[in-house]
Each structure stands twice: as C-alpha cells, then as structure tokens.
C-alpha atoms as a PDB file:
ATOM      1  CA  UNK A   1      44.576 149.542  42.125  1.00  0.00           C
ATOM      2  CA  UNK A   2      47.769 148.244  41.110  1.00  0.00           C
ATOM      3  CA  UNK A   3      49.436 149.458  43.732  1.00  0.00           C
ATOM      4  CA  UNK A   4      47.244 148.001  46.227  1.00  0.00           C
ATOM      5  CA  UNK A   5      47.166 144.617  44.133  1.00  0.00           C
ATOM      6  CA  UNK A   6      50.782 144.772  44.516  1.00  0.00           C
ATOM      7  CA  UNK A   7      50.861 145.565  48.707  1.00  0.00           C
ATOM      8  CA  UNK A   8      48.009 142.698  49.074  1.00  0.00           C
ATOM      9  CA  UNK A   9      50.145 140.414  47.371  1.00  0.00           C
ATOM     10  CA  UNK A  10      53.590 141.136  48.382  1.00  0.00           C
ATOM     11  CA  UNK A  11      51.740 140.737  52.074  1.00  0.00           C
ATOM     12  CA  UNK A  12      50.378 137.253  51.166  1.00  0.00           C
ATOM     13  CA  UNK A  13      53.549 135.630  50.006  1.00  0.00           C
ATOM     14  CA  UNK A  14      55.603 136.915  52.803  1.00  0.00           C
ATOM     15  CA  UNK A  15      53.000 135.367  55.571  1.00  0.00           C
ATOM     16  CA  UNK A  16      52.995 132.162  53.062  1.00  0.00           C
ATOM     17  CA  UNK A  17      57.021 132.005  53.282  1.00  0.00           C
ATOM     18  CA  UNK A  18      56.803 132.984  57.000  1.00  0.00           C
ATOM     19  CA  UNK A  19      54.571 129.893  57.630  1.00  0.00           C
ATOM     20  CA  UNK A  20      57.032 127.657  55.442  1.00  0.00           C
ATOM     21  CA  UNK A  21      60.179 128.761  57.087  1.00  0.00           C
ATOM     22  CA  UNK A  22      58.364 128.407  60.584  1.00  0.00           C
ATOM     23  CA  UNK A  23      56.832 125.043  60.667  1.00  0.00           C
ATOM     24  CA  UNK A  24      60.102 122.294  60.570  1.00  0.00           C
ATOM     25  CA  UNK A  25      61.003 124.446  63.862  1.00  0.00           C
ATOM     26  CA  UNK A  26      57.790 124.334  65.116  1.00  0.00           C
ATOM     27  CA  UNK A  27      57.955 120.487  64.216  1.00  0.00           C
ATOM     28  CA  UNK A  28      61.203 120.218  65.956  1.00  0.00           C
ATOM     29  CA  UNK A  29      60.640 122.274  69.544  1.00  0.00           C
ATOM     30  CA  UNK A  30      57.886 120.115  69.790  1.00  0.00           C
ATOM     31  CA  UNK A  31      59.064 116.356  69.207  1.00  0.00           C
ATOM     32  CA  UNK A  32      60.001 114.476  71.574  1.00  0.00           C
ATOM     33  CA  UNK A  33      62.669 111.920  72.955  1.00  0.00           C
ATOM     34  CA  UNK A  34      63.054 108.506  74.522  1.00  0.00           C
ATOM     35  CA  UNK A  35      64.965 108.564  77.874  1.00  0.00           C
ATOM     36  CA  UNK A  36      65.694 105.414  80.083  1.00  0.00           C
ATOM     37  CA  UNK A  37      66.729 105.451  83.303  1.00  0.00           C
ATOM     38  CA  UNK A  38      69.495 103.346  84.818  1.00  0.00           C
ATOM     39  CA  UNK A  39      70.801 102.646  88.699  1.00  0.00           C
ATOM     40  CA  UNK A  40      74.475 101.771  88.070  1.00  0.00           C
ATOM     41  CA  UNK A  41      76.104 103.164  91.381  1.00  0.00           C
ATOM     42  CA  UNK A  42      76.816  99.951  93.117  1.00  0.00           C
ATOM     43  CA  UNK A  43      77.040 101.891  96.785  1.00  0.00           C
ATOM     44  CA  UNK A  44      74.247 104.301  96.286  1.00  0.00           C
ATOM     45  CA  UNK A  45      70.516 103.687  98.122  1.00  0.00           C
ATOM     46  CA  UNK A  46      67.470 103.260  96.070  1.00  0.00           C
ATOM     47  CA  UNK A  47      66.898 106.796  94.217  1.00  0.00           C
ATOM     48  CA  UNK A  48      63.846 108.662  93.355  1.00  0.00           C
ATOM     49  CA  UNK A  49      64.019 110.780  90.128  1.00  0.00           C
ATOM     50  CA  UNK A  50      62.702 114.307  88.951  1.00  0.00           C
ATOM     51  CA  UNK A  51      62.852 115.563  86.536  1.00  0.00           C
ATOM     52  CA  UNK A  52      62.168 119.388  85.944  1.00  0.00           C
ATOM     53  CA  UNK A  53      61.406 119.293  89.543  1.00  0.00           C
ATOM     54  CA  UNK A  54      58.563 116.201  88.831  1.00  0.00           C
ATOM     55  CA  UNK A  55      58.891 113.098  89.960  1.00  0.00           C
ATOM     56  CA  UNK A  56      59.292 110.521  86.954  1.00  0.00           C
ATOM     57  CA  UNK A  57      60.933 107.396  88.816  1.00  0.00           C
ATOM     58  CA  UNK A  58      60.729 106.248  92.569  1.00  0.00           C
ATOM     59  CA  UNK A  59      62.326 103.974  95.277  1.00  0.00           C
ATOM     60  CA  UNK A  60      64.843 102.887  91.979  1.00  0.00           C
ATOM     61  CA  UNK A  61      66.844  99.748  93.827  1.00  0.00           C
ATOM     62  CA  UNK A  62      70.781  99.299  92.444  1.00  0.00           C
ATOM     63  CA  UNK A  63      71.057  97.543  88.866  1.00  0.00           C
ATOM     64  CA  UNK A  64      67.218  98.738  87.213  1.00  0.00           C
ATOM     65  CA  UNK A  65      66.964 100.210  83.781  1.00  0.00           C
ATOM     66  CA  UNK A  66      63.848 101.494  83.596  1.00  0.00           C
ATOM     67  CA  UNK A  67      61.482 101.349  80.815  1.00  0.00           C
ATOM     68  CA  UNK A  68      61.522 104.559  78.177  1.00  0.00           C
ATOM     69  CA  UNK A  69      59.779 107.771  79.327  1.00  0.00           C
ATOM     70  CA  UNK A  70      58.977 110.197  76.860  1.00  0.00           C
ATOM     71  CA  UNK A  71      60.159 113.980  76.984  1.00  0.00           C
ATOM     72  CA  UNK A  72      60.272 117.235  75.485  1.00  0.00           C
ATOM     73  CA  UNK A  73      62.823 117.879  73.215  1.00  0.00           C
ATOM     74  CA  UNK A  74      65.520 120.164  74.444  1.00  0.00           C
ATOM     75  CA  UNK A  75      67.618 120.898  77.863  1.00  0.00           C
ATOM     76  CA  UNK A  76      65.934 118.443  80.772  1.00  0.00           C
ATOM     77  CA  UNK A  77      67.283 118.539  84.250  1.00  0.00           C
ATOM     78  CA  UNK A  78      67.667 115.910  85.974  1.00  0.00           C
ATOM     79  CA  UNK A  79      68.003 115.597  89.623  1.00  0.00           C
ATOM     80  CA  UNK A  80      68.196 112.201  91.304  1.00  0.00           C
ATOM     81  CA  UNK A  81      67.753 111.939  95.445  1.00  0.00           C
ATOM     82  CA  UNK A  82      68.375 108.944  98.049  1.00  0.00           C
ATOM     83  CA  UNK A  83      64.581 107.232  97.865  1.00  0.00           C
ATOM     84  CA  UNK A  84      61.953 109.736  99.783  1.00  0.00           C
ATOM     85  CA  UNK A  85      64.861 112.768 100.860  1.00  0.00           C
ATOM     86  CA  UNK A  86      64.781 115.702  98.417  1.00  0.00           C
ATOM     87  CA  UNK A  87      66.790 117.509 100.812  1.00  0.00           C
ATOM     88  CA  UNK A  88      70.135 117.016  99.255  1.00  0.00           C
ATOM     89  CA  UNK A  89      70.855 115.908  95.849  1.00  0.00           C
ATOM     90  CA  UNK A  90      72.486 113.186  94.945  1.00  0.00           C
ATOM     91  CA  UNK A  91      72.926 113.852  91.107  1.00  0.00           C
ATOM     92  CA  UNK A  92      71.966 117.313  89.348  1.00  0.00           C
ATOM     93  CA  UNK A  93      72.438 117.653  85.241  1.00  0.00           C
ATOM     94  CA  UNK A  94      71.311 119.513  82.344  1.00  0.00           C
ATOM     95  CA  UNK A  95      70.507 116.217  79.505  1.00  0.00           C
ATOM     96  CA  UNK A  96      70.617 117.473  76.560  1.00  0.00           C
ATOM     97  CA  UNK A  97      67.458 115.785  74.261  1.00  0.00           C
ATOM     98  CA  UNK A  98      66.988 115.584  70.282  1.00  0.00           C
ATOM     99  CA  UNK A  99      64.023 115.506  69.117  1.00  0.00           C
ATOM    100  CA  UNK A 100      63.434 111.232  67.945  1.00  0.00           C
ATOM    101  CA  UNK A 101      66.474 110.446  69.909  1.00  0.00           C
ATOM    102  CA  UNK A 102      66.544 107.382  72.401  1.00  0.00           C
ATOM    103  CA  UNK A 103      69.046 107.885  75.479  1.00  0.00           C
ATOM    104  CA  UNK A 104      69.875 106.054  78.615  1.00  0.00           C
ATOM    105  CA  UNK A 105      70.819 108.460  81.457  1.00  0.00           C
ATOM    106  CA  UNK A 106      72.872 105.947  83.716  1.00  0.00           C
ATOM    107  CA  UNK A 107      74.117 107.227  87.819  1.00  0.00           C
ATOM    108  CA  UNK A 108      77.593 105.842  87.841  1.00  0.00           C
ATOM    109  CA  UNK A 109      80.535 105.695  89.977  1.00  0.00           C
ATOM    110  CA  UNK A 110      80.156 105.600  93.794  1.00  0.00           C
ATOM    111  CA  UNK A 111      78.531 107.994  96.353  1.00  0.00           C
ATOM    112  CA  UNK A 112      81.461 107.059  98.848  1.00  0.00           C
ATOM    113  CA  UNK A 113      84.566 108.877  97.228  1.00  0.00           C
ATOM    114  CA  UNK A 114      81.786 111.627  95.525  1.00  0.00           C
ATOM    115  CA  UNK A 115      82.337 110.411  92.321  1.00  0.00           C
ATOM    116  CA  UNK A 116      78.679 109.251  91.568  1.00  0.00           C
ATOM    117  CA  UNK A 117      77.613 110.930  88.370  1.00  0.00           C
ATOM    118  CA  UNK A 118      74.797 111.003  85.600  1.00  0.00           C
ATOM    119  CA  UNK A 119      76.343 109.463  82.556  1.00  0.00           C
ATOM    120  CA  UNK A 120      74.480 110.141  79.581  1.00  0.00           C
ATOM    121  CA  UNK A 121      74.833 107.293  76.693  1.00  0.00           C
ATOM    122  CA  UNK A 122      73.262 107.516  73.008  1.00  0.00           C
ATOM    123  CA  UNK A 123      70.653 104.483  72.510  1.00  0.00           C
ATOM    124  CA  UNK A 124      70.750 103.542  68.604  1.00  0.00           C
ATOM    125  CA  UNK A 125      67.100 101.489  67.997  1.00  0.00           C
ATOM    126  CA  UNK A 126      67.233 101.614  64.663  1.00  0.00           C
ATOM    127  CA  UNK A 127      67.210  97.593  63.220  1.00  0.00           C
ATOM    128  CA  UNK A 128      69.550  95.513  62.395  1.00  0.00           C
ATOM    129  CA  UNK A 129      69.555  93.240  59.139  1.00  0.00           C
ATOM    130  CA  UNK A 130      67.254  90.602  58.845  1.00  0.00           C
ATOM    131  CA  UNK A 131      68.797  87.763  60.795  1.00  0.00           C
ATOM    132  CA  UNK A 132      71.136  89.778  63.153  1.00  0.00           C
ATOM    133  CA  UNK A 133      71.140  91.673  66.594  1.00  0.00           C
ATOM    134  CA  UNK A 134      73.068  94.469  67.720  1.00  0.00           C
ATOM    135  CA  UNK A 135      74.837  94.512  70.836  1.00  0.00           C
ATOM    136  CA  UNK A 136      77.068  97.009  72.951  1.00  0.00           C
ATOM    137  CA  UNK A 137      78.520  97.039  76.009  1.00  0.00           C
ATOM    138  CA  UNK A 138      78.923  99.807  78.714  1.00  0.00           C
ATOM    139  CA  UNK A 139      81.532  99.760  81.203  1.00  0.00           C
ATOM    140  CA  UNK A 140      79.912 100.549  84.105  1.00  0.00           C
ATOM    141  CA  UNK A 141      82.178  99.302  87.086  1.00  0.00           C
ATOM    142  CA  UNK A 142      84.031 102.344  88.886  1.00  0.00           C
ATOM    143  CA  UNK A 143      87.011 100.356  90.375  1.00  0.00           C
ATOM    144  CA  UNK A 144      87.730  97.766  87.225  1.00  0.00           C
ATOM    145  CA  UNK A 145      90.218  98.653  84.581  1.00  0.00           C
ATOM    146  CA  UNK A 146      90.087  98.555  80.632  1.00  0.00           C
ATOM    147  CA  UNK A 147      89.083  95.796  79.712  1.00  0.00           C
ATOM    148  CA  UNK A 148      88.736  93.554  76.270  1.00  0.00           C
ATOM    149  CA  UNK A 149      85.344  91.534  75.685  1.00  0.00           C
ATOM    150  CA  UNK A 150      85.829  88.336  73.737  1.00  0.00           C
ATOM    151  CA  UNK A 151      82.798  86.252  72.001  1.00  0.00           C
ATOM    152  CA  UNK A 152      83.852  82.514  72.988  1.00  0.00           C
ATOM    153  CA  UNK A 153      85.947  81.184  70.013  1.00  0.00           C
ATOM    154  CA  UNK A 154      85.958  84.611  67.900  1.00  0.00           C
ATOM    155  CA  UNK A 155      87.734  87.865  67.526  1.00  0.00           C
ATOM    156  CA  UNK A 156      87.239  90.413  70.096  1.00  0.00           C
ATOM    157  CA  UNK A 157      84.009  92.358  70.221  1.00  0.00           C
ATOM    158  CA  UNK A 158      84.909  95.136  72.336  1.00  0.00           C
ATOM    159  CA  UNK A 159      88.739  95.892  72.864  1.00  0.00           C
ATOM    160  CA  UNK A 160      90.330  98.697  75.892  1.00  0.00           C
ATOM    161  CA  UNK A 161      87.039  99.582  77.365  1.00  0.00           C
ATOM    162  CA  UNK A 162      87.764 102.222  80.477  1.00  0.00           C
ATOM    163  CA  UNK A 163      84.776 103.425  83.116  1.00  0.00           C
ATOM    164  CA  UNK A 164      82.897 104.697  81.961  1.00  0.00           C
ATOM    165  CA  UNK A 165      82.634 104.717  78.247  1.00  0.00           C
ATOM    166  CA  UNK A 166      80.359 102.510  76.111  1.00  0.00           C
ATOM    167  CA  UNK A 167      81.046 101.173  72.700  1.00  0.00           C
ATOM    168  CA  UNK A 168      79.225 101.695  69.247  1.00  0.00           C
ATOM    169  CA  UNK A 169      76.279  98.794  68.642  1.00  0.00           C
ATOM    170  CA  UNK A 170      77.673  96.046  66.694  1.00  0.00           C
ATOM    171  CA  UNK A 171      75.650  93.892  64.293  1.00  0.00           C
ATOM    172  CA  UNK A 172      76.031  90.058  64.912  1.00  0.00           C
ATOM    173  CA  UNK A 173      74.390  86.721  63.745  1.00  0.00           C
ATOM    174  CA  UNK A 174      71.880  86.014  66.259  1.00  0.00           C
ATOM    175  CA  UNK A 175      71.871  83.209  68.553  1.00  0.00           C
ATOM    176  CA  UNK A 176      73.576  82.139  71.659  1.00  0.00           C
ATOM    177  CA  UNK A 177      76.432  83.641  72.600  1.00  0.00           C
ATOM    178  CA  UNK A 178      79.503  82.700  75.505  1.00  0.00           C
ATOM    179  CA  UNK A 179      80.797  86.812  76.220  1.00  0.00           C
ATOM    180  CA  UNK A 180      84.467  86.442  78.070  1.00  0.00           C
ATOM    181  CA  UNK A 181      85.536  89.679  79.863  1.00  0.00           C
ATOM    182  CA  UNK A 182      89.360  90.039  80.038  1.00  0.00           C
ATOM    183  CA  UNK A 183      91.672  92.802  81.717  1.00  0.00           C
ATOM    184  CA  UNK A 184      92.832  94.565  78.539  1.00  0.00           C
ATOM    185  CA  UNK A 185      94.954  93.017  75.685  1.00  0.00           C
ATOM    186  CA  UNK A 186      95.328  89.897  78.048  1.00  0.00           C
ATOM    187  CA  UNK A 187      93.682  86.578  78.219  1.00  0.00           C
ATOM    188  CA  UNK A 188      92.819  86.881  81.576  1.00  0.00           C
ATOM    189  CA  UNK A 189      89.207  86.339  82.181  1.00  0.00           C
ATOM    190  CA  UNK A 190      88.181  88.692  85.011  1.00  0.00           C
ATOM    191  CA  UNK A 191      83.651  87.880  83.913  1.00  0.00           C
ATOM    192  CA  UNK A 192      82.388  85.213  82.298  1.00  0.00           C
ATOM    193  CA  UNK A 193      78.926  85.806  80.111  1.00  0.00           C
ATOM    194  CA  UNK A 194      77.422  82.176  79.682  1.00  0.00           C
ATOM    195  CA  UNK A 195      74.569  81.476  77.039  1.00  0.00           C
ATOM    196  CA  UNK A 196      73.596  85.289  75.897  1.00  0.00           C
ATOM    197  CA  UNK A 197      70.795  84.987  74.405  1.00  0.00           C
ATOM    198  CA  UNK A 198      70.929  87.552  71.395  1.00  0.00           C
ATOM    199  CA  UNK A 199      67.168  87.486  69.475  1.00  0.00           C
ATOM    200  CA  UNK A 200      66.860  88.218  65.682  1.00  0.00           C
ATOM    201  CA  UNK A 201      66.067  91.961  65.681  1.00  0.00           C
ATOM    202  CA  UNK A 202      66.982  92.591  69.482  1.00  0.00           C
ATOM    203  CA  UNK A 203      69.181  95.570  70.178  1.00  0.00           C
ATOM    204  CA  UNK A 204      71.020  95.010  73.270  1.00  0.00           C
ATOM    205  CA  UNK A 205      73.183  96.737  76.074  1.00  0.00           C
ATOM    206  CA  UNK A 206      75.978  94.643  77.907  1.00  0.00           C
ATOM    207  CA  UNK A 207      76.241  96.848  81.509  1.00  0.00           C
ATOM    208  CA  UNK A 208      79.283  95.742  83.443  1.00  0.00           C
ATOM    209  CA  UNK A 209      78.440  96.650  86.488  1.00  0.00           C
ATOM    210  CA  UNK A 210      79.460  96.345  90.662  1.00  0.00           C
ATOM    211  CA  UNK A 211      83.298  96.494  91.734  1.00  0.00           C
ATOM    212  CA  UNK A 212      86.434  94.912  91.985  1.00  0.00           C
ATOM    213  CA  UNK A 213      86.599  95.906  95.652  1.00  0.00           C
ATOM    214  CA  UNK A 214      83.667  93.831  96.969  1.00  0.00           C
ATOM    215  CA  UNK A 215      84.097  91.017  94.174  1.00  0.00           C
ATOM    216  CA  UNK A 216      80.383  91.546  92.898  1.00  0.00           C
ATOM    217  CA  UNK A 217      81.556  92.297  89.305  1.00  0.00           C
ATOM    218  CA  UNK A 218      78.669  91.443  87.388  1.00  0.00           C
ATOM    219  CA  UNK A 219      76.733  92.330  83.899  1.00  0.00           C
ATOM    220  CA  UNK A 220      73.622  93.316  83.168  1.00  0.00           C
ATOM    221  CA  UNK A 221      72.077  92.033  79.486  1.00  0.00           C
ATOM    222  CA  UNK A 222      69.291  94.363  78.388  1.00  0.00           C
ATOM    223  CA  UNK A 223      67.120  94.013  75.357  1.00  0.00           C
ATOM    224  CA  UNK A 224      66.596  97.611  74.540  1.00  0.00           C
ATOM    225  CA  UNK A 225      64.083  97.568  71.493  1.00  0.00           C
ATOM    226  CA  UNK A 226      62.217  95.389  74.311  1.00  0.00           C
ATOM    227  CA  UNK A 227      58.191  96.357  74.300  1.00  0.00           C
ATOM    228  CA  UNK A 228      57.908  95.999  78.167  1.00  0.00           C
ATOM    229  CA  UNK A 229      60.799  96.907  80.697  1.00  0.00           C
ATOM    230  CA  UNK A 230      64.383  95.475  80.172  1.00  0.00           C
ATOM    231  CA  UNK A 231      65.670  92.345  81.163  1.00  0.00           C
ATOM    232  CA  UNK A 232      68.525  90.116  81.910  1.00  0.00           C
ATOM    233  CA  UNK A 233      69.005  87.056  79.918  1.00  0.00           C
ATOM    234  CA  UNK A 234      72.257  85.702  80.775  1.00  0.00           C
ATOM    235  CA  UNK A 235      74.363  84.444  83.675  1.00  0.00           C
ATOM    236  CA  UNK A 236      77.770  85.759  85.099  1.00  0.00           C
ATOM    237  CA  UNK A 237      80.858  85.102  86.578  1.00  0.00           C
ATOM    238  CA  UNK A 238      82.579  86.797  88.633  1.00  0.00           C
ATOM    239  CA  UNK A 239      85.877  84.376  88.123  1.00  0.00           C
ATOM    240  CA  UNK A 240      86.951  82.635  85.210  1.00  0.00           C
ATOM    241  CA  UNK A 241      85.632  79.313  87.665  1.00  0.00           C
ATOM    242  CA  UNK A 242      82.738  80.343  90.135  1.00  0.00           C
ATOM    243  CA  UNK A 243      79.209  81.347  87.998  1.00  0.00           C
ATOM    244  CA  UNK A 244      76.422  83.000  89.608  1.00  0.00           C
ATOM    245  CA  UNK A 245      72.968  83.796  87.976  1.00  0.00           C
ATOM    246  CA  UNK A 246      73.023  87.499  87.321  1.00  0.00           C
ATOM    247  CA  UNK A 247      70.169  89.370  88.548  1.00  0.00           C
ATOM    248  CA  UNK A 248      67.174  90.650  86.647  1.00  0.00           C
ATOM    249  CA  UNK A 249      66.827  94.198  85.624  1.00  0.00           C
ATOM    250  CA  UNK A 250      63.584  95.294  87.547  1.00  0.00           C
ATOM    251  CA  UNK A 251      61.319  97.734  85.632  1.00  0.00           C
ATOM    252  CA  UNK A 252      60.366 100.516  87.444  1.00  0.00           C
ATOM    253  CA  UNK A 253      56.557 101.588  86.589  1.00  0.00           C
ATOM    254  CA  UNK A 254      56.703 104.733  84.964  1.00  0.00           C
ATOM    255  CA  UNK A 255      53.940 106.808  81.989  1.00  0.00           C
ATOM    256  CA  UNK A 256      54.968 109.638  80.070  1.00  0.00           C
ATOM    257  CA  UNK A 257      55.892 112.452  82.183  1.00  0.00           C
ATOM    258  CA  UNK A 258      54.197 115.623  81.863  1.00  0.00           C
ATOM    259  CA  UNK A 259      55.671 118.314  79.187  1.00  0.00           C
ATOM    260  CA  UNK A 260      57.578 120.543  81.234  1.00  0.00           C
ATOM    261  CA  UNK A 261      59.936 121.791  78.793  1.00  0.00           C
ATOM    262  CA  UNK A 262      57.728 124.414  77.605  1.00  0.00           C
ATOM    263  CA  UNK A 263      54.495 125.013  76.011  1.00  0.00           C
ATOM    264  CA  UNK A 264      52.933 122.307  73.758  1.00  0.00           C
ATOM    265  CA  UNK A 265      50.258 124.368  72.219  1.00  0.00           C
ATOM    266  CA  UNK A 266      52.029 127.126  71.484  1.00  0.00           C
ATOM    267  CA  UNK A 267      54.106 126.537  68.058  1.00  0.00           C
ATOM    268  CA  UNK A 268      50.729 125.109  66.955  1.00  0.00           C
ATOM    269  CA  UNK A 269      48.675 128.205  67.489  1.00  0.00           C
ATOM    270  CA  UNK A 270      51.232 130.300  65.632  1.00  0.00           C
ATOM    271  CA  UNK A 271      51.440 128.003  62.787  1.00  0.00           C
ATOM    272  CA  UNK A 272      47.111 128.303  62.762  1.00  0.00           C
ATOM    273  CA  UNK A 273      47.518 132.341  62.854  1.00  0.00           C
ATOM    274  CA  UNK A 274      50.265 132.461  60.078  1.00  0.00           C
ATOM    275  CA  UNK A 275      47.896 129.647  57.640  1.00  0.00           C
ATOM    276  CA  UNK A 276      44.688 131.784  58.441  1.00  0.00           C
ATOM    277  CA  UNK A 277      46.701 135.212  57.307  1.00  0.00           C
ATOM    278  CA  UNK A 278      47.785 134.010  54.424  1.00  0.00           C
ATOM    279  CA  UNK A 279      44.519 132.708  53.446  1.00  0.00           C
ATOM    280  CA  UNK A 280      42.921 135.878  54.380  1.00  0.00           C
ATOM    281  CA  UNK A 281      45.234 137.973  51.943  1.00  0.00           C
ATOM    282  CA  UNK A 282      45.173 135.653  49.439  1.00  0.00           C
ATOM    283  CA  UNK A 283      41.419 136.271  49.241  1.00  0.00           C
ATOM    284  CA  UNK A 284      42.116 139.638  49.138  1.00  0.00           C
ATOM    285  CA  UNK A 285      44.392 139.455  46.145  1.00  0.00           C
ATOM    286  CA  UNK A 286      41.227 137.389  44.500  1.00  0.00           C
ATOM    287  CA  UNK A 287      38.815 140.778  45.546  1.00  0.00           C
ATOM    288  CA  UNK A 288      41.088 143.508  44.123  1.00  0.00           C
ATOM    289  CA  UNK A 289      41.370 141.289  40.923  1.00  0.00           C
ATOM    290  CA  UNK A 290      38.399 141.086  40.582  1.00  0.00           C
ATOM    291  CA  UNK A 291      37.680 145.131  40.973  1.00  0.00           C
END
C-alpha cells in the first residue's frame, strides 16, 4: 500500500506541476495584439490588405491609418496588393506580434524606384500623467532628409530624424501646440504644424508624410489612444509662408479578423485535461488513504 500511495501521489503532483508550468504559455500563445494599418507610400494606388491570406483592409486610399485590428499573438504575414489585383504583391512580411502589444504596420517609401516597404513601428498606449499627452513623430517622407522638429518658442522635440525612423513618445503639457519642421541642426523651416491640438491623456503620432519631389510634404496628426478611427487635427505647411489644411486620416472599416495564427481552443483543452488528471489522482491518493 505504501508503495502504491507513493506512485498515486508522486503521479498527482507531477500532473499538478505540469498544469502550473503549462498555463502562463498557454496564456501567452493565446493573447493577442493591436495592429494598425497605415498607407504612407505617397505614389502607391489604394491597397487591399491580407493578412494570413484573409482580407483585413480594402480599397486603403494614400495617407489612412486605420483603426486597431486585433490578432493572434505570434508571426503574422502580411501581404498588401494594388486595390482588387492579388496577382502580384506589392508588400510581403513576416510582423512579428507580442502578446498585449499595440503596433502600426506603415507601407513606406515609393513603388516607383521599388523601394516601397512595410515598416513596422512599436505603438506605446500606456497613459501619460494626469495633465499631459504624449506625442511622437515618424518620418515618413522617402525623398526628405533628417530633419529637427521644433515646438514654437521651446527646445527641440525631435532632433536628426532620417526616413524612416520614428522617435520614442514624449510626455508634454497639453494644449495647443505650433510644431516647426527644420532640415537638421538648421533653422530652416522646410513644414510648418499650426495649432496641434494635443488633449489631456491623448497619445499621438506626428507622420511626415509625401515628398520633396512633388512639394506635397505634409503631416499627418493622429490621436492613437483614439476610441473610433484616427484623425488629423492640425494644419500644414509645406513652406515656412504658404499653409494648407492637411488632410484627414480616413478610417478604413475594419472588425477583428479571424484567428488564423493557430488554434484558439487548443491550449485550453489541454489545460482542462491536465486540471481533470490531477484531480482524478488526487482522489485517488484520498482512496488508498483511506484503505
């Protein structure tokens, strides 16, 4: 009998520690991330998006961020076509995901020269302190050099910039806010960000975005801890003297896409099997006790 006590029990603490060491990973295949889509490429057509070979986004005009989609956890490809041609790709890439992350997968550069890529940038949504917003910009304009972004009247915010990196999210008072874009460690002002509009709690992205080229420099201001789709709330120039109204960031209608990056139910069921066993031999520990 002691033997077999010993078996029984030796049995039901292993499927016990089994079950312990098992569930966190379990937990963690199966969360999931926020991913935003953004059309950056100044020269490339409205885009449909898959991806995992499902359509998640479609007929995506230049300059939209998209709301946030959720996914599975884990490696999600991502292929992005011209708007209804899925013959040839215009974008293919492996995103990696964390589980609770946020990310914005941006197409940058231009389709004419092939360098038109999917730039993947880390979204912080975490909030700021109580009377603050946080703000970052993303240099998003293939043909424009480094470049130094200066709050009207204050130290520089954002200093040697290049395509197409982003910066970390800085905390600032909120309130209204005059953004001057200047070719690096220079005061010339190449963009000109009138009356930003930065909320208490917002979390924001700054895209600069179109090209030197064909003068349509431009930026994008997007709230994104917004609850509906992002949008622009602030004006731009693309000379230090001519201002035009910079466009709104159109929301492309978009749910949660399906789970394709493996099975939901799975880790679930296992974790069921592993409780019920050790259950089931702890009640046998109880039986040969009690013999």
């Amino acid at each position: 009998m002691s033997n077999n006590f010993h078996r029984v029990f030796t049995l039901g603490l292993a499927l016990l520690a089994a079950f312990a060491l098992a569930a966190p990973a379990f937990a963690q295949e199966s969360g999931e991330a926020q991913v935003r889509v953004a059309h950056l490429s100044p020269d490339a057509p409205n885009v449909d998006v898959y991806v995992n070979g499902e359509p998640a986004l479609t007929d995506v005009p230049y300059t939209t961020v998209s709301s946030y989609l959720s996914l599975p956890a884990g490696t999600q490809q991502v292929t992005v076509y011209a708007a209804g041609d899925t013959s040839s790709p215009v974008i293919e890439a492996p995103v990696e995901l964390a589980a609770g992350g946020a990310y914005t997968v941006a197409a940058v550069g231009l389709v004419t020269d092939g360098s038109i890529t999917a730039q993947v940038y880390q979204d912080d949504l975490r909030a700021p302190s109580a009377g603050n917003a946080k703000l970052r910009v993303i240099h998003a304009s293939p043909d424009a050099g480094p470049v130094d972004v200066v709050p009207r009247g204050g130290e520089p915010l954002v200093t040697d910039l290049a395509f197409p990196d982003d910066t970390p999210y800085a905390e600032v008072p909120a309130g209204p806010y005059t953004l001057d874009v200047h070719a690096a460690r220079t005061d010339q002002t190449v963009l000109t960000v009138p009356d930003a509009a930065l909320a208490s709690g917002g979390i924001y992205s700054a895209f600069a975005v179109g090209t030197v080229y064909a003068d349509s420099l431009d930026v994008l201001l997007v709230q994104d801890n917004a609850g509906t789709g992002a949008t622009a709330s602030a004006t731009a120039s693309a000379t230090a003297s001519a201002t035009a109204t910079a466009s709104a960031s159109a929301s492309a209608s978009a749910d949660s896409l399906p789970h394709t990056g493996g099975s939901a139910w799975l880790p679930s069921t296992v974790a069921i099997v592993l409780a019920c066993s050790g259950v089931v031999a702890l009640v046998l520990v109880r039986r040969v006790t009690a013999s």
